[in-house]
Protein backbone atom coordinates (compact mmCIF):
# COMPACT_ATOMS: atom_id res chain seq x y z
CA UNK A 1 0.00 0.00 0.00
CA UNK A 2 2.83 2.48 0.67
CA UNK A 3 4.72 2.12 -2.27
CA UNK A 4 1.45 2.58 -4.17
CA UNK A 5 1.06 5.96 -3.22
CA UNK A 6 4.40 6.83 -3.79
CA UNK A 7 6.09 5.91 -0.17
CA UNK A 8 9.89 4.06 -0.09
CA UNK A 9 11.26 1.73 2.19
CA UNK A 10 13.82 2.30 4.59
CA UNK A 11 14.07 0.08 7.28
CA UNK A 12 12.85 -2.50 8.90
CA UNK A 13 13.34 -3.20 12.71
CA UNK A 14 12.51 -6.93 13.08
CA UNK A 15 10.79 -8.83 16.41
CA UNK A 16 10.44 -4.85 18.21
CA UNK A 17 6.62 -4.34 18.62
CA UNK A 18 4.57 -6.89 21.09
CA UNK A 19 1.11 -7.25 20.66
CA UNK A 20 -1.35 -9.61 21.17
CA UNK A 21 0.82 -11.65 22.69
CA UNK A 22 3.19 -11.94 19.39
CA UNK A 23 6.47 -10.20 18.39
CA UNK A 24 6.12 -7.56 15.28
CA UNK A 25 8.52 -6.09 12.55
CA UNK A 26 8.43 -2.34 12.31
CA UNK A 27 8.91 -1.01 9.27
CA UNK A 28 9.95 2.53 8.19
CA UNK A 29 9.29 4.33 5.19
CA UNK A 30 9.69 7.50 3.54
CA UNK A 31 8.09 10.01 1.42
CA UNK A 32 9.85 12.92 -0.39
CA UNK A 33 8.81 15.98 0.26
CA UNK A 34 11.11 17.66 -2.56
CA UNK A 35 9.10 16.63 -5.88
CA UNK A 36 9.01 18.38 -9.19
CA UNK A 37 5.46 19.24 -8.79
CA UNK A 38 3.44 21.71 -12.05
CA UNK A 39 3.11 24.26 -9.86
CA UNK A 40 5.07 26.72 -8.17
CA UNK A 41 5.52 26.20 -4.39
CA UNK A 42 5.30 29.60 -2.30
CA UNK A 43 8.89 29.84 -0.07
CA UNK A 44 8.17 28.87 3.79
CA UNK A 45 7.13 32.02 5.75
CA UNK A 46 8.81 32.52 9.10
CA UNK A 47 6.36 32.54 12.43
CA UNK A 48 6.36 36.86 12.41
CA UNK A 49 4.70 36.66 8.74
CA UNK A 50 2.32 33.79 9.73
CA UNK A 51 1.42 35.66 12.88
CA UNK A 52 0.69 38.83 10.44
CA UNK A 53 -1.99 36.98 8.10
CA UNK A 54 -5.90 37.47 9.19
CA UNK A 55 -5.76 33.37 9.56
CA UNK A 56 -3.93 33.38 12.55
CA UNK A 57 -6.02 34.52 15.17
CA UNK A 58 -9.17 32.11 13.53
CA UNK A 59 -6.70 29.19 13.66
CA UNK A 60 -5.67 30.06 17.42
CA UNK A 61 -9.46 30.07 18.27
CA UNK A 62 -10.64 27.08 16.78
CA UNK A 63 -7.36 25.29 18.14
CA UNK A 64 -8.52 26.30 21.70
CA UNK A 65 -11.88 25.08 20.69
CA UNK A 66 -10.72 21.88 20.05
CA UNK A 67 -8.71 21.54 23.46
CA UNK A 68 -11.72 22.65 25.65
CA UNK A 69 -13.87 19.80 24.79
């Protein structure tokens, strides 16, 4: 399933996770993040810009809505 959606893998750490009364492989995989994609990607803004944009204070709300309940 991970390799159909695009996912590598990198490791696997054998007989780590217990459960159900049986030893597990763990696997690791990876995704790359750096892709040539059609469209331009925006550059990263730093948290002062972020803080500037009318978003900010609707996404602090709602994320204190969320922690309340």
């Amino acid at each position: 399933m991970h390799e159909a959606v695009g996912f590598s893998p990198v490791s696997v750490f054998q007989r780590v996770g217990y459960k159900f009364g049986q030893w597990h492989d763990v696997g690791w995989w990876q995704l790359s993040l750096h892709q040539e994609l059609p469209l331009p990607i925006n550059s990263p803004l730093s948290l002062l810009e972020v803080q500037k944009l009318s978003l900010w204070n609707e996404a602090l709300r709602s994320g204190l809505l969320v922690l309340r309940v």
